[in-house]
Protein backbone atom coordinates (compact mmCIF):
# COMPACT_ATOMS: atom_id res chain seq x y z
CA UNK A 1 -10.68 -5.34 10.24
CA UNK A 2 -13.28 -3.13 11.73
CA UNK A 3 -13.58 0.04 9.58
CA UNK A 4 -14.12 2.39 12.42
CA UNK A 5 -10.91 1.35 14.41
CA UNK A 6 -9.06 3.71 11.32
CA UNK A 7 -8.68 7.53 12.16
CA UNK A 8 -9.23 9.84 9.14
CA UNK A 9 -6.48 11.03 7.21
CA UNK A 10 -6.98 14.55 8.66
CA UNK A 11 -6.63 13.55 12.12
CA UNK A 12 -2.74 12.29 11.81
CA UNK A 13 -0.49 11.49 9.04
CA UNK A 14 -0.35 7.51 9.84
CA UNK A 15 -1.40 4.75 7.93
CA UNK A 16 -3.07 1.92 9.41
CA UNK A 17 -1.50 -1.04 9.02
CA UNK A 18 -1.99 -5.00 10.02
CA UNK A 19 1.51 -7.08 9.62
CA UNK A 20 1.59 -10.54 8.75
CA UNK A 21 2.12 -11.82 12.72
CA UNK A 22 -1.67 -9.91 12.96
CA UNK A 23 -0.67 -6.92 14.77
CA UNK A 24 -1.47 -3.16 13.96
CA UNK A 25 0.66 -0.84 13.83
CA UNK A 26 0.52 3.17 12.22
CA UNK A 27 3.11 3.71 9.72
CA UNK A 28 3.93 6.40 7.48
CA UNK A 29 3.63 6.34 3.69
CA UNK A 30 7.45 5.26 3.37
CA UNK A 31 7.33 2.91 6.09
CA UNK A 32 4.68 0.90 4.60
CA UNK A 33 6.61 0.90 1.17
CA UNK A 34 9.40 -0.79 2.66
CA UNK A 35 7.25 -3.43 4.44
CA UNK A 36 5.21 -4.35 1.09
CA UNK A 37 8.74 -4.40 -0.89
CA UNK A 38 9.48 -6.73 1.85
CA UNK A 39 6.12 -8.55 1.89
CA UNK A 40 5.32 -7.87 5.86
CA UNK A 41 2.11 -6.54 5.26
CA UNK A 42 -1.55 -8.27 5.21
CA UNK A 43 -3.77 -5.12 5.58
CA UNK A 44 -3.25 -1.12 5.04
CA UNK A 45 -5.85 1.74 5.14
CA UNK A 46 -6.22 3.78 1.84
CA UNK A 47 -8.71 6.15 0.49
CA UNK A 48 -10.80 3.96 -0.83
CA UNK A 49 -11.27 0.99 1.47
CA UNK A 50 -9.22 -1.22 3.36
CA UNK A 51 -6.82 -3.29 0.80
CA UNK A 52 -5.42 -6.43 1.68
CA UNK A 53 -2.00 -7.52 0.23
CA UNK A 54 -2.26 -10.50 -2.64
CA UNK A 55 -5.86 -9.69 -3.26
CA UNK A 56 -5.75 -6.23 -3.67
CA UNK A 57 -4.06 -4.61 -5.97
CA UNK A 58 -1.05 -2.84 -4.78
CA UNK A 59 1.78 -0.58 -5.76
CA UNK A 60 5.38 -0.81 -5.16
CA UNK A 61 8.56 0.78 -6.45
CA UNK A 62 9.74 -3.21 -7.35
CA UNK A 63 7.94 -2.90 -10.74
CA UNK A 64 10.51 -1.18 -12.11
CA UNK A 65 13.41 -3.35 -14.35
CA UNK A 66 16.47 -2.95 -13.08
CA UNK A 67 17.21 -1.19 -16.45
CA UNK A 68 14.49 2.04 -14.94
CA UNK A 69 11.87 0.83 -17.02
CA UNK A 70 8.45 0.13 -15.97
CA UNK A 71 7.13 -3.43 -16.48
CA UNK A 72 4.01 -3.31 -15.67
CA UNK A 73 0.22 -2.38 -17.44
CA UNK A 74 0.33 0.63 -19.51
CA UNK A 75 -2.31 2.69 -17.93
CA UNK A 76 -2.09 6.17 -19.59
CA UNK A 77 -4.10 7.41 -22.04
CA UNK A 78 -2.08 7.93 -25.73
CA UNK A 79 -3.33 10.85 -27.93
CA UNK A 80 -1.53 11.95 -31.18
């Protein structure tokens, strides 16, 4: 995906996005959450980079147990 075919954040509040079928599309933030729940997406424009999904490492609201807990890697720092 060529990195200048993105528009800067500033410009417009879009995300870039390439679906599975290879098309690109600009999607807001909850938009694109519901198509990686949903696993339509191959490529998405963040801050730092282009990330691809299943290589990348991506975020969705489906790591949470059904019970509300999170499941996945404990990434805050603990202090006593």
């Amino acid at each position: 995906m060529p990195e200048h075919a993105f528009l800067s954040k500033k410009e417009r509040p879009y995300i870039d996005v390439i679906i599975n079928d290879g098309t690109y599309h600009n999607f807001t933030p909850r938009v694109l959450n519901v198509l990686l729940e949903s696993h339509r997406v191959h490529k998405f424009k963040r801050s730092g980079g282009c990330a691809t999904v299943g290589v990348d490492a991506v975020r969705t609201s489906k790591m949470e147990c059904v019970d509300g807990s999170y499941s996945g890697q404990e990434r805050r720092m603990i202090t006593h």
